[in-house]
PDB file of N, CA and C in Angstrom:
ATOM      1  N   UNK A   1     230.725 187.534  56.771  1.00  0.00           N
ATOM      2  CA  UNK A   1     230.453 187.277  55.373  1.00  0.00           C
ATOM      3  C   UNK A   1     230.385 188.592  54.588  1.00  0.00           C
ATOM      4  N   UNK A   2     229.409 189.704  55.132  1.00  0.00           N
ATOM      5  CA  UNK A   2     229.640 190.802  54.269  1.00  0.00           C
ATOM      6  C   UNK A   2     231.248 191.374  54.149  1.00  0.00           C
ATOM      7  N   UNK A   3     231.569 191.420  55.562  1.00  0.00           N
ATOM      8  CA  UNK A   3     232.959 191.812  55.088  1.00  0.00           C
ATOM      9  C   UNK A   3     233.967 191.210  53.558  1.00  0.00           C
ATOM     10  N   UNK A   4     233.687 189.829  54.200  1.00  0.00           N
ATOM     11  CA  UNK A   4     234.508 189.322  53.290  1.00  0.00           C
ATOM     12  C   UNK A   4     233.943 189.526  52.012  1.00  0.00           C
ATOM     13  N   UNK A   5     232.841 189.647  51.127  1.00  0.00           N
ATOM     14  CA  UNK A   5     232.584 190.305  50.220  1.00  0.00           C
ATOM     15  C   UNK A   5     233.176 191.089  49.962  1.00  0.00           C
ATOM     16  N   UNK A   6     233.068 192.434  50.542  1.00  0.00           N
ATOM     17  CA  UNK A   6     233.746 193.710  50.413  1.00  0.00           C
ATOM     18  C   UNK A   6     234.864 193.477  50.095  1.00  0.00           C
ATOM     19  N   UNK A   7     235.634 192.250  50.750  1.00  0.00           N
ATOM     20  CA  UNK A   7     237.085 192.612  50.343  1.00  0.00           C
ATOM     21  C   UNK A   7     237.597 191.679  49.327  1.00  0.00           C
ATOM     22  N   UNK A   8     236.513 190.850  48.845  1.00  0.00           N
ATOM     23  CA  UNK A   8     236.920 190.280  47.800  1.00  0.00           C
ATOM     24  C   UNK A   8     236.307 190.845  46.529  1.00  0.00           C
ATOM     25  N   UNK A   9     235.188 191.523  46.485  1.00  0.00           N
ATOM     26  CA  UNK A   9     234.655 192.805  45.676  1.00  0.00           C
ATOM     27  C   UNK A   9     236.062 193.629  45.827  1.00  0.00           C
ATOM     28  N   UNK A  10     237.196 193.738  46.120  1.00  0.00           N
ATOM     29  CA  UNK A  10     237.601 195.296  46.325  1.00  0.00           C
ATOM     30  C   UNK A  10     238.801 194.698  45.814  1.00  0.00           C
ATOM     31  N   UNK A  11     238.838 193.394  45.851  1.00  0.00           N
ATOM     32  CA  UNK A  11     240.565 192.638  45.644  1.00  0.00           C
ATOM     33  C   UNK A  11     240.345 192.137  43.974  1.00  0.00           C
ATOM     34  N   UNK A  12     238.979 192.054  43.546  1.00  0.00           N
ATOM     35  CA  UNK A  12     238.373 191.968  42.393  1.00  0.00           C
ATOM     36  C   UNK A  12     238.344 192.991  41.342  1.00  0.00           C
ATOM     37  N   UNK A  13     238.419 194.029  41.935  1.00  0.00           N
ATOM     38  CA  UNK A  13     238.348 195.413  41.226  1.00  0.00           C
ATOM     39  C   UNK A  13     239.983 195.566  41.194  1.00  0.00           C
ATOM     40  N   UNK A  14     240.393 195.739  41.841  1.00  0.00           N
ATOM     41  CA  UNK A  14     241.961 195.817  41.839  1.00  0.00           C
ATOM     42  C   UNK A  14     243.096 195.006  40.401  1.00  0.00           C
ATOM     43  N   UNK A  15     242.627 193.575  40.875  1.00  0.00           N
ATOM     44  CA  UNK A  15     242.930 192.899  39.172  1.00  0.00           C
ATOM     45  C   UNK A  15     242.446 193.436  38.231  1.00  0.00           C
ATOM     46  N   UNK A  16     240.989 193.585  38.117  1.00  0.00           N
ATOM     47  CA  UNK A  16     240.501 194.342  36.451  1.00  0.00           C
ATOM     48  C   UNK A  16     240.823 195.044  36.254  1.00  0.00           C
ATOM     49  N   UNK A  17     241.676 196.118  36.853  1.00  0.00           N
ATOM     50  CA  UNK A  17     242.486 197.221  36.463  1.00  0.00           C
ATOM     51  C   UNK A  17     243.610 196.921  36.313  1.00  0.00           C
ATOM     52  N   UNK A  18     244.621 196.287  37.039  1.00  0.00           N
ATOM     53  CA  UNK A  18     245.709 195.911  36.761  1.00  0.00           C
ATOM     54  C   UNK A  18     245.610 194.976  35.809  1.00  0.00           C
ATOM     55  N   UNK A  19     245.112 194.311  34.810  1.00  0.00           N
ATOM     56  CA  UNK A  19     244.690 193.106  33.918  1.00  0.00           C
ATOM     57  C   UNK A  19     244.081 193.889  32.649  1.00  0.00           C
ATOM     58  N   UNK A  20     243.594 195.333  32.874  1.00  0.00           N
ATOM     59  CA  UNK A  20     242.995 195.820  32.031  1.00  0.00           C
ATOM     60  C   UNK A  20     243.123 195.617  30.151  1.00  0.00           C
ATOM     61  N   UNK A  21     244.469 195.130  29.895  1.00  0.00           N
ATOM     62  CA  UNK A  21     244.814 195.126  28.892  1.00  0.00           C
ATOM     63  C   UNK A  21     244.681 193.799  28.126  1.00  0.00           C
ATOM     64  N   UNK A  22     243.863 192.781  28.830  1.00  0.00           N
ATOM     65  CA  UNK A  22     243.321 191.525  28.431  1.00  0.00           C
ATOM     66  C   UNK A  22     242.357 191.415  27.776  1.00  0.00           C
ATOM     67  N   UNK A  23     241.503 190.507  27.407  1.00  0.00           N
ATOM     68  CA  UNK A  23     240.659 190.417  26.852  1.00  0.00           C
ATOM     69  C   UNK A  23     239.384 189.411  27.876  1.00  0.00           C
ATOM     70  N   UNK A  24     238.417 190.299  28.295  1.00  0.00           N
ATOM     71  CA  UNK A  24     237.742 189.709  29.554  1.00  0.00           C
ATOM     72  C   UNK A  24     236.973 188.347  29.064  1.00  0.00           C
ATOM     73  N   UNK A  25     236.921 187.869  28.256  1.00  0.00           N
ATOM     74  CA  UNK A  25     236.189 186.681  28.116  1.00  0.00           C
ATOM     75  C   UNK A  25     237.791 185.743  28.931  1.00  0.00           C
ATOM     76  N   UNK A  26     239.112 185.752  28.386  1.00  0.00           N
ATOM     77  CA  UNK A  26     240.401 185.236  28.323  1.00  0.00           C
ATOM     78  C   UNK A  26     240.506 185.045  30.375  1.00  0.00           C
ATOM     79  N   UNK A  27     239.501 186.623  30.665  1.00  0.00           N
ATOM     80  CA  UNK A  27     240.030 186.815  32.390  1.00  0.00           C
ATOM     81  C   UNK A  27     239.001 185.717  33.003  1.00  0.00           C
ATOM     82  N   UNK A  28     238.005 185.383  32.430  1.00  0.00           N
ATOM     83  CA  UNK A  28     236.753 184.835  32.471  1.00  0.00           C
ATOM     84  C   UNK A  28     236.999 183.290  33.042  1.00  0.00           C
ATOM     85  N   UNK A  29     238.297 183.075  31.575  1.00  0.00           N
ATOM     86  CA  UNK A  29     238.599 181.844  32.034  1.00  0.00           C
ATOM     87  C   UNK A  29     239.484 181.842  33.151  1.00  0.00           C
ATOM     88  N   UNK A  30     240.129 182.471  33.149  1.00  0.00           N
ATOM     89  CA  UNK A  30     241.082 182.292  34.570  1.00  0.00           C
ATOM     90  C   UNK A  30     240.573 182.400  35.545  1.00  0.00           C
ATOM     91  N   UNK A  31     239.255 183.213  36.016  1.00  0.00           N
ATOM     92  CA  UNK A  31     238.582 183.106  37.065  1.00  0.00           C
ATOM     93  C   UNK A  31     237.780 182.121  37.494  1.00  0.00           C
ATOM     94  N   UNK A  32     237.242 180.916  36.439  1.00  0.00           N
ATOM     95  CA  UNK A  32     236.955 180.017  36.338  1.00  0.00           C
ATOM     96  C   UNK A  32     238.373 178.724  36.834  1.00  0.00           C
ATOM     97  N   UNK A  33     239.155 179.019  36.183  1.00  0.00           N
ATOM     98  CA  UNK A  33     240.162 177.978  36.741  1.00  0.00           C
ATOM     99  C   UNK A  33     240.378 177.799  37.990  1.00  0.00           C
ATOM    100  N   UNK A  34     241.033 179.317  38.409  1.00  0.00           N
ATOM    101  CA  UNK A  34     240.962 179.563  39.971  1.00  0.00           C
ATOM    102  C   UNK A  34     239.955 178.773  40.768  1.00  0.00           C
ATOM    103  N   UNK A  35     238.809 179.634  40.723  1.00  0.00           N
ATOM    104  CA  UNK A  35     237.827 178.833  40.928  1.00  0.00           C
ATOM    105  C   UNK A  35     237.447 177.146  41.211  1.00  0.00           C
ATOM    106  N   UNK A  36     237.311 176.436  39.724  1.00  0.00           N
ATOM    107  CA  UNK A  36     237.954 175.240  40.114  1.00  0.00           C
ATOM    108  C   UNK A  36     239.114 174.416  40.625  1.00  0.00           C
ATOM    109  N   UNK A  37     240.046 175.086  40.837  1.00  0.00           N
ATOM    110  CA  UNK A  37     240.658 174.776  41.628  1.00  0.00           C
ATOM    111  C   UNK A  37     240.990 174.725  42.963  1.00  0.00           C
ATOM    112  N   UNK A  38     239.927 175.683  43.381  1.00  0.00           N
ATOM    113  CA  UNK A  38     240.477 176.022  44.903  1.00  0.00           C
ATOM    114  C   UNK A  38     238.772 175.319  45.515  1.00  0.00           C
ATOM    115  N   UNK A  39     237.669 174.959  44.138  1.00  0.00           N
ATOM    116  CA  UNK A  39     236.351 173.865  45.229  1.00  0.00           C
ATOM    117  C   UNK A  39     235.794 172.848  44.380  1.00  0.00           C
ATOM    118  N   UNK A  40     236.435 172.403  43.285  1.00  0.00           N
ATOM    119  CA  UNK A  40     236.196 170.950  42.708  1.00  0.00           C
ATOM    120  C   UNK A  40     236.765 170.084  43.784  1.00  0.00           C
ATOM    121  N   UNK A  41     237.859 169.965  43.669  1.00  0.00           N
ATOM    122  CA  UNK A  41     238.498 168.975  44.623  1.00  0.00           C
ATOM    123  C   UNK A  41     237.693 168.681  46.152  1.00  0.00           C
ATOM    124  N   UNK A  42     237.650 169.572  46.534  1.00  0.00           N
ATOM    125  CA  UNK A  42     236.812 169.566  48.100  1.00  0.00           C
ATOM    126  C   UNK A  42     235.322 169.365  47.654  1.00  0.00           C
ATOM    127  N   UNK A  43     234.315 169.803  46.638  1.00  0.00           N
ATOM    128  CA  UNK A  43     233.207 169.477  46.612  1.00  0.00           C
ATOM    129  C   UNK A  43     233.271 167.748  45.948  1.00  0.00           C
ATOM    130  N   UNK A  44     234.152 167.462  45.008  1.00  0.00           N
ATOM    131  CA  UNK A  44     234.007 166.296  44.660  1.00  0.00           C
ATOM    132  C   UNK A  44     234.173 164.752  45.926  1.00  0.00           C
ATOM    133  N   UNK A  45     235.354 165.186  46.871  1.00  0.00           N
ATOM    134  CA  UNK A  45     235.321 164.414  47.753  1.00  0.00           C
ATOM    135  C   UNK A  45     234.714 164.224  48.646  1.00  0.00           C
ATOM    136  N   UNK A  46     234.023 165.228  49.019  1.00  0.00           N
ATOM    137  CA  UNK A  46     233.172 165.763  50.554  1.00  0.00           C
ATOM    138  C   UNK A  46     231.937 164.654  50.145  1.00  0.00           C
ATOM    139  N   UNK A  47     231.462 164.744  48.652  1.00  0.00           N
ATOM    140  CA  UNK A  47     230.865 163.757  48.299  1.00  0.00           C
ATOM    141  C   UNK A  47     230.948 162.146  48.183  1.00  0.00           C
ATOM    142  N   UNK A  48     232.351 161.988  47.529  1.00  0.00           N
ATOM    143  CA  UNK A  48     232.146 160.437  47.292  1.00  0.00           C
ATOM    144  C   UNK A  48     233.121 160.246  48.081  1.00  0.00           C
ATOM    145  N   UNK A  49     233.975 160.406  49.127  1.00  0.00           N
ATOM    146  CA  UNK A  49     235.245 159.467  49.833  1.00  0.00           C
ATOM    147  C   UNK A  49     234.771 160.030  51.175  1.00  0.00           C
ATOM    148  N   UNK A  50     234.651 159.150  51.812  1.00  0.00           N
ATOM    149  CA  UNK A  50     234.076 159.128  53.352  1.00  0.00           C
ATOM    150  C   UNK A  50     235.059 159.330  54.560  1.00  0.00           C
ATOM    151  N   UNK A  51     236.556 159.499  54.086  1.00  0.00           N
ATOM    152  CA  UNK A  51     237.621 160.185  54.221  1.00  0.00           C
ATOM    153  C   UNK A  51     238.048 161.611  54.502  1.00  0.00           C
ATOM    154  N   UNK A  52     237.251 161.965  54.085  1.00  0.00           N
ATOM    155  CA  UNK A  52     237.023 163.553  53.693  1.00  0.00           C
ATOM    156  C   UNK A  52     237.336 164.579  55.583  1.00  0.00           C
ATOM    157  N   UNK A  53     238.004 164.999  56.053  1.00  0.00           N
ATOM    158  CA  UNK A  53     238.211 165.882  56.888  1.00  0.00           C
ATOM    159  C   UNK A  53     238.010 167.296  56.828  1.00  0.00           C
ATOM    160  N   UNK A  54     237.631 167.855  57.618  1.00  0.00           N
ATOM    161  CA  UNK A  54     237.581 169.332  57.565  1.00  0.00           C
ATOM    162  C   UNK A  54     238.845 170.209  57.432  1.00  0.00           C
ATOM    163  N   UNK A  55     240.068 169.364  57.947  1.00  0.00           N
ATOM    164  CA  UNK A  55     241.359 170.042  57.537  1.00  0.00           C
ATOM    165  C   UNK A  55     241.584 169.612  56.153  1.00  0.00           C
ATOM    166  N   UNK A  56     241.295 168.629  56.006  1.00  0.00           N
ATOM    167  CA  UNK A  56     241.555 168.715  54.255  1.00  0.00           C
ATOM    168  C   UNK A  56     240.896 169.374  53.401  1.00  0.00           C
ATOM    169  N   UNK A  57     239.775 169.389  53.700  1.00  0.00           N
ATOM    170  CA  UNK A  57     239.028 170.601  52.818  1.00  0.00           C
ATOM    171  C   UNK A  57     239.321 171.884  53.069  1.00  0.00           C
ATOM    172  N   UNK A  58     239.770 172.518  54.058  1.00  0.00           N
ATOM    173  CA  UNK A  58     240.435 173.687  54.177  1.00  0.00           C
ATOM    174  C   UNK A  58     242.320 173.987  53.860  1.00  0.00           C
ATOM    175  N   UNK A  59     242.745 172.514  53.922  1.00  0.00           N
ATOM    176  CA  UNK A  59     243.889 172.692  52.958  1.00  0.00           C
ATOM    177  C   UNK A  59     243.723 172.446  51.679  1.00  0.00           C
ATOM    178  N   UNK A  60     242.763 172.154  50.918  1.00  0.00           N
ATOM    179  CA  UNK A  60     242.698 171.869  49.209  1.00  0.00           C
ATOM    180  C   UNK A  60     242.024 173.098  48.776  1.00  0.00           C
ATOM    181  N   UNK A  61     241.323 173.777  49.608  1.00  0.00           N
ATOM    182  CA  UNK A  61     240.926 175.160  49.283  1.00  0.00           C
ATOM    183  C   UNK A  61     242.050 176.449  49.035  1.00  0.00           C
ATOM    184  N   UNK A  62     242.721 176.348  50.393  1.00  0.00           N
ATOM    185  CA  UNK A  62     243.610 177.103  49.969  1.00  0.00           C
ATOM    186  C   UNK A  62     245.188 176.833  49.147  1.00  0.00           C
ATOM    187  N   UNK A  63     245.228 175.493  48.762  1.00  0.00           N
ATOM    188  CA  UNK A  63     246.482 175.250  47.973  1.00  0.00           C
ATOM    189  C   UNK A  63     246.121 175.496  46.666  1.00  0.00           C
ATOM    190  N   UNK A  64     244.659 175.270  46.447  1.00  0.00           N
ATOM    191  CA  UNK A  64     244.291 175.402  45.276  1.00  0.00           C
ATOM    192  C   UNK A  64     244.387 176.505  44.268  1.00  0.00           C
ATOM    193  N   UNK A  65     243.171 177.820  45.692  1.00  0.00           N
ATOM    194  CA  UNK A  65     243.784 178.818  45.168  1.00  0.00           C
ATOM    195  C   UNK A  65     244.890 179.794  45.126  1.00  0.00           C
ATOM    196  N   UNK A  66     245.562 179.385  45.613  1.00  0.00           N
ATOM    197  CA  UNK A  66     246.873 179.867  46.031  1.00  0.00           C
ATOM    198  C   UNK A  66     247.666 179.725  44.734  1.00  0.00           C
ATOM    199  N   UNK A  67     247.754 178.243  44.545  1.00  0.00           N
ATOM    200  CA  UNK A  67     248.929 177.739  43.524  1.00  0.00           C
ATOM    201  C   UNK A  67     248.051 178.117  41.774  1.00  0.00           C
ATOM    202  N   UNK A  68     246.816 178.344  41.754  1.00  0.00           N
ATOM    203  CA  UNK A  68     246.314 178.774  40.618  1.00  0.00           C
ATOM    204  C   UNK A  68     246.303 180.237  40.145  1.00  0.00           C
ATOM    205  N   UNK A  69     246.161 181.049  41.267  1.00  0.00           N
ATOM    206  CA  UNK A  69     246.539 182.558  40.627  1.00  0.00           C
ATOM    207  C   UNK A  69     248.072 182.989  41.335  1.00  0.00           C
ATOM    208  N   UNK A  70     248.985 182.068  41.664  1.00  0.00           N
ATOM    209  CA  UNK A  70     250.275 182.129  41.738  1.00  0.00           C
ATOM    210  C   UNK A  70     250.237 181.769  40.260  1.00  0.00           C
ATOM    211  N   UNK A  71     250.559 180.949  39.633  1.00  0.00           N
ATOM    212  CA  UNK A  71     250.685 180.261  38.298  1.00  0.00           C
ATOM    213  C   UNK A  71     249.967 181.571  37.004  1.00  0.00           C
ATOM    214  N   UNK A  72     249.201 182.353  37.374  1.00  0.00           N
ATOM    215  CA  UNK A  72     248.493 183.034  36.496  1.00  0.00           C
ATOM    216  C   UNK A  72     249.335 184.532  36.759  1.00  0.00           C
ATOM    217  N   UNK A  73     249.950 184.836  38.133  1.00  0.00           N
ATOM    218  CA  UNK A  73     250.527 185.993  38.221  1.00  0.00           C
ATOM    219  C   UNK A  73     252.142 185.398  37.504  1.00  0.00           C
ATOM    220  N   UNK A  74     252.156 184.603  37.545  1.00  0.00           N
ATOM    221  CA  UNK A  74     253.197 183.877  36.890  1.00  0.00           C
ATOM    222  C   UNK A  74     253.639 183.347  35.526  1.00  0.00           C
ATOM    223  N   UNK A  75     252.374 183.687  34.449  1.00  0.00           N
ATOM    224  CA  UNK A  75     252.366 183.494  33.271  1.00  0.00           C
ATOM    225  C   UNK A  75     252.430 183.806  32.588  1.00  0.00           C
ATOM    226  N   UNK A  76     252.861 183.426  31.049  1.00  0.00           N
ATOM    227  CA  UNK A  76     253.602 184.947  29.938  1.00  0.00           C
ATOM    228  C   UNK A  76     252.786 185.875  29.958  1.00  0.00           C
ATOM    229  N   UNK A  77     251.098 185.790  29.688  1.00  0.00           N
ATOM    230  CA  UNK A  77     250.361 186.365  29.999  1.00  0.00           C
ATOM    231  C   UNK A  77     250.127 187.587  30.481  1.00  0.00           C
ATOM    232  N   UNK A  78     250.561 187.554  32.039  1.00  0.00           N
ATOM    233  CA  UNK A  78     250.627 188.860  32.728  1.00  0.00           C
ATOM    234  C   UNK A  78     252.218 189.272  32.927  1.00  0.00           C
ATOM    235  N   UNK A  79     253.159 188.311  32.186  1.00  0.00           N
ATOM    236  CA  UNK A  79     254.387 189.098  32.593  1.00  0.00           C
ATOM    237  C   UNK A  79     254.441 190.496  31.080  1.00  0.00           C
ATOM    238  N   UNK A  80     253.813 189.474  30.137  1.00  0.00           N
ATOM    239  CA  UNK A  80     253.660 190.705  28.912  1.00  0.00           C
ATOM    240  C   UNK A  80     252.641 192.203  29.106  1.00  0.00           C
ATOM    241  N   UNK A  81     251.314 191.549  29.270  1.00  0.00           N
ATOM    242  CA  UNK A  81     250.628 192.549  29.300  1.00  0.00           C
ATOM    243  C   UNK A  81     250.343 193.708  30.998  1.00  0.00           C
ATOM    244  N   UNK A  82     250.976 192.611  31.818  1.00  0.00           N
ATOM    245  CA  UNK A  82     250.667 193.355  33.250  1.00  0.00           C
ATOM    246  C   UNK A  82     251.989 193.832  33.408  1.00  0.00           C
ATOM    247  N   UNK A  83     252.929 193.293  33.310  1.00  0.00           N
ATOM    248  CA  UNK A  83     253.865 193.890  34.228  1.00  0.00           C
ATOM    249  C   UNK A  83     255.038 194.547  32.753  1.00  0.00           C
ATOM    250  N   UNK A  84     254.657 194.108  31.671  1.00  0.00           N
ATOM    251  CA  UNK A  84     255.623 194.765  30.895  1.00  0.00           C
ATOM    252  C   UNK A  84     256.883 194.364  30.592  1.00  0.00           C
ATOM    253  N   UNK A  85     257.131 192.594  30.974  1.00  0.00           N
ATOM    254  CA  UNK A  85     258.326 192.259  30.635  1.00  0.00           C
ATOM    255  C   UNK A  85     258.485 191.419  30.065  1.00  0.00           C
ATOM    256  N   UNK A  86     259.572 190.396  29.406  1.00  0.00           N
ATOM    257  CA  UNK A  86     259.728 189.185  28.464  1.00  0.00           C
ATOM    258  C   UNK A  86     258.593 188.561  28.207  1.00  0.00           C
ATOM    259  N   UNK A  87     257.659 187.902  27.802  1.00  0.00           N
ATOM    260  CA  UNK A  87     256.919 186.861  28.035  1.00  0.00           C
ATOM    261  C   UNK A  87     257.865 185.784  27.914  1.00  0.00           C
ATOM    262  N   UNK A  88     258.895 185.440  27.192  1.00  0.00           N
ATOM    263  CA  UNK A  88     259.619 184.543  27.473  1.00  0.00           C
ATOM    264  C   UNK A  88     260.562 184.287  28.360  1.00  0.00           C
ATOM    265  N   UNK A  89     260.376 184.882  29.288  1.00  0.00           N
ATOM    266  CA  UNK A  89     261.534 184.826  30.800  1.00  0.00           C
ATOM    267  C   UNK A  89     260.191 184.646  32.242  1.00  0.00           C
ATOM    268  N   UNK A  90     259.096 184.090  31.575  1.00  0.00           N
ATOM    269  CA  UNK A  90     257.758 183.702  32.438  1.00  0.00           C
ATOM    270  C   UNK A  90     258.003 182.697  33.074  1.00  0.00           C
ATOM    271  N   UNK A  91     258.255 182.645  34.435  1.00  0.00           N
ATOM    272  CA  UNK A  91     258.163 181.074  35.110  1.00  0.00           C
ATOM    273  C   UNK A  91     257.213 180.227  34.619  1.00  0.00           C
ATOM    274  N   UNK A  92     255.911 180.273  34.741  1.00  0.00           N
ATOM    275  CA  UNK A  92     254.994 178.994  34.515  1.00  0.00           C
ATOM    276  C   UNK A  92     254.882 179.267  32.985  1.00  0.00           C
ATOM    277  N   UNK A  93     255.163 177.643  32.289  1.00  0.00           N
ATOM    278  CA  UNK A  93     255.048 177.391  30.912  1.00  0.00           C
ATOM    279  C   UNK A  93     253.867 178.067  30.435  1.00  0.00           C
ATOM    280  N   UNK A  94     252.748 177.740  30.876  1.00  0.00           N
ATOM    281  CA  UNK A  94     251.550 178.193  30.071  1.00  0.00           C
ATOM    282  C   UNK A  94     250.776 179.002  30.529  1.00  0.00           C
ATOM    283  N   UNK A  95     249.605 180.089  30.155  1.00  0.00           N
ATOM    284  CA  UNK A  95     248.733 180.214  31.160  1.00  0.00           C
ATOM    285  C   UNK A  95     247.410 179.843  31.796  1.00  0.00           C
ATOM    286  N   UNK A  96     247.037 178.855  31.568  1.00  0.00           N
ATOM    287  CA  UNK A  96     246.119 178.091  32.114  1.00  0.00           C
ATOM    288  C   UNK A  96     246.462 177.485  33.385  1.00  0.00           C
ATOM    289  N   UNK A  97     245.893 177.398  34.535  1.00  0.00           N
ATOM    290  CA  UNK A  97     246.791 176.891  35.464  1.00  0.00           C
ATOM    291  C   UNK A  97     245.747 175.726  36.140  1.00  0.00           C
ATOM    292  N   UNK A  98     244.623 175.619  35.076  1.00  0.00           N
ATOM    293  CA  UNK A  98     243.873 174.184  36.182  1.00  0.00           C
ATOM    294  C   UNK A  98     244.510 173.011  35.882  1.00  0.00           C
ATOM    295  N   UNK A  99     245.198 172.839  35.059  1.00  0.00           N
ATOM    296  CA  UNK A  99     245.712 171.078  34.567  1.00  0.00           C
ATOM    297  C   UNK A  99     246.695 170.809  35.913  1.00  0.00           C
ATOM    298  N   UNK A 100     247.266 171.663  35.944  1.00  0.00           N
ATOM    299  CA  UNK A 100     248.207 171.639  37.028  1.00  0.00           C
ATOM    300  C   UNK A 100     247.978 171.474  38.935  1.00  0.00           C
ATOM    301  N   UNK A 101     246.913 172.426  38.902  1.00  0.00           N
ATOM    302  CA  UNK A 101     246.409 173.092  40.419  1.00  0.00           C
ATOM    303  C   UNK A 101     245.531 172.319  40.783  1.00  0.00           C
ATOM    304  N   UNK A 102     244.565 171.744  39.486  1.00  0.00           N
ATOM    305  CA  UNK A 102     243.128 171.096  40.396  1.00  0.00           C
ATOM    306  C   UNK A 102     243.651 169.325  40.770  1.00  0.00           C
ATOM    307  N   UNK A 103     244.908 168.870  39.818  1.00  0.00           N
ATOM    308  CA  UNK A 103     245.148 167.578  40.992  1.00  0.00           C
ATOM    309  C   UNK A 103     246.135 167.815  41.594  1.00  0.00           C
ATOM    310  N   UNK A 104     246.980 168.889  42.286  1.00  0.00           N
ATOM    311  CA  UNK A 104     247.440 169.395  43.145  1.00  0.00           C
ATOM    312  C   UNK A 104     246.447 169.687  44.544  1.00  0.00           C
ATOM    313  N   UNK A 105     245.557 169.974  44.677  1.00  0.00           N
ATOM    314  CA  UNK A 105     244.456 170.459  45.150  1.00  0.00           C
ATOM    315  C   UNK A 105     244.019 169.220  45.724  1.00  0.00           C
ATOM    316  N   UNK A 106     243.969 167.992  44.594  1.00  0.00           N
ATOM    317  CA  UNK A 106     243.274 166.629  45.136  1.00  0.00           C
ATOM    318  C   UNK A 106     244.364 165.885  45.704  1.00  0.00           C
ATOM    319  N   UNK A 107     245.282 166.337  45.564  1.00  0.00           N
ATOM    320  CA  UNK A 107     246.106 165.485  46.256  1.00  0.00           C
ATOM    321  C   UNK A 107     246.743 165.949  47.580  1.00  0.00           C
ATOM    322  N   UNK A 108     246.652 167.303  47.619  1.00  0.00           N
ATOM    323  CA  UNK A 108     246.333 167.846  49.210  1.00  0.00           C
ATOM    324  C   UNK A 108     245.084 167.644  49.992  1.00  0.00           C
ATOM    325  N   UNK A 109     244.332 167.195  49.289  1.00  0.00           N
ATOM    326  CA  UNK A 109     242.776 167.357  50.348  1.00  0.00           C
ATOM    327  C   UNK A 109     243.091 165.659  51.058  1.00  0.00           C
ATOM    328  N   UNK A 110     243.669 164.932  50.124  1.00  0.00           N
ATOM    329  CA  UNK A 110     243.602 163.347  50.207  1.00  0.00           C
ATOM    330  C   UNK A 110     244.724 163.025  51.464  1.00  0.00           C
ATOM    331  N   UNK A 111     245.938 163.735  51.300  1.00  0.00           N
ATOM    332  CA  UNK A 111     246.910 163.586  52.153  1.00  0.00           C
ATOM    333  C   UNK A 111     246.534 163.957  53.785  1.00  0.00           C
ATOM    334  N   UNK A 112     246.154 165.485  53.313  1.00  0.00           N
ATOM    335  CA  UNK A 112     245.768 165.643  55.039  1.00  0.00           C
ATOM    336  C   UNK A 112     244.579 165.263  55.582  1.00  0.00           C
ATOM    337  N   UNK A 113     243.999 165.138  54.871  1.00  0.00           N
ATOM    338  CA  UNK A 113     242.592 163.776  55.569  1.00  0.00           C
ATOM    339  C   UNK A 113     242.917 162.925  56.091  1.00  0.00           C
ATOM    340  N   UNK A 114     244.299 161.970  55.036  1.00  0.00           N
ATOM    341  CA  UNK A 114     245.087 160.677  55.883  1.00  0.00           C
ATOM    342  C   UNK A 114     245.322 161.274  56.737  1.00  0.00           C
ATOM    343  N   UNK A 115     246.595 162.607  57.163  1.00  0.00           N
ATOM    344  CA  UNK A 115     246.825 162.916  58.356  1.00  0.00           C
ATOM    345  C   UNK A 115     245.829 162.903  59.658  1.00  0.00           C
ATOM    346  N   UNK A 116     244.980 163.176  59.251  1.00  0.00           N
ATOM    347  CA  UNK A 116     243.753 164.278  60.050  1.00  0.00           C
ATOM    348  C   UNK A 116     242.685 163.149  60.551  1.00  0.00           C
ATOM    349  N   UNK A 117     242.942 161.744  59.601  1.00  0.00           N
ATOM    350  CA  UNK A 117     241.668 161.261  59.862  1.00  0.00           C
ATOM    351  C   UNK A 117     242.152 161.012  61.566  1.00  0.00           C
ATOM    352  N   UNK A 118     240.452 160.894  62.562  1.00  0.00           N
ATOM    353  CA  UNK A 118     240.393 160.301  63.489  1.00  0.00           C
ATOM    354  C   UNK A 118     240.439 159.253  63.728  1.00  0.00           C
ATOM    355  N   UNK A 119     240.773 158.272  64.378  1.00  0.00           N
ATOM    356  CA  UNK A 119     240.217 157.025  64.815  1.00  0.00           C
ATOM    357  C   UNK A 119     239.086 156.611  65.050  1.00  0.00           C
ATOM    358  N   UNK A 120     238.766 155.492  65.492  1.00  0.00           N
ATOM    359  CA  UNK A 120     237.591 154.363  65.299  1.00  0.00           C
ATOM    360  C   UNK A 120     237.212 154.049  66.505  1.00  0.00           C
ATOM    361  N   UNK A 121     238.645 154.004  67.294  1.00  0.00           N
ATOM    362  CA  UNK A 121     239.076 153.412  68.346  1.00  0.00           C
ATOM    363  C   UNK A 121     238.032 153.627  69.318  1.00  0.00           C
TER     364      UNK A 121
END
């Protein structure tokens, strides 16, 4: 656990510098999206669907956040201010990426649970 701090403290610092040219309330939200996306889905089900697997919650975690700051390294957003190029030659339409990621997210946790569930038998 400490480790992994450290290296998410260190992978944290790394964006705010490369992002520097944003406006941190704007980064605020994206860290929030991320966020919900990669443990709404798994905290909401773990609760109410009795379905719920441990591989699915470890695949809705990481599709979540995966496909949400893919979508954000992917948005006019940082193609303007991070990387310095078109904003209009940006793969993902917008930059918000929870509308998209968090029922992406629920619909991976749901699938491989079906896979995953055990039997009764």
């Amino acid at each position: 656990a400490k480790i992994a701090a450290v290296v998410v403290g260190g992978i944290a610092i790394v964006l705010g510098i490369l992002f520097k040219e944003l406006n941190v309330g704007y980064l605020v939200g994206w860290a929030f999206s991320i966020a919900a996306s990669a443990n709404l889905p798994a905290l909401v089900m773990l609760l109410f669907w009795k379905g719920t697997t441990k591989q699915g919650i470890i695949a809705s975690v990481l599709v979540g956040m995966i496909s949400s700051l893919g979508w954000v390294l992917l948005s006019s957003d940082s193609y303007q201010y991070v990387y310095g190029l078109d904003p209009s030659a940006a793969i993902a339409p917008f930059t918000q990426p929870g509308i998209v990621t968090i029922p992406l997210s629920f619909l991976t946790l749901v699938f491989v649970s079906m896979l995953t569930k055990e039997s009764d038998a």
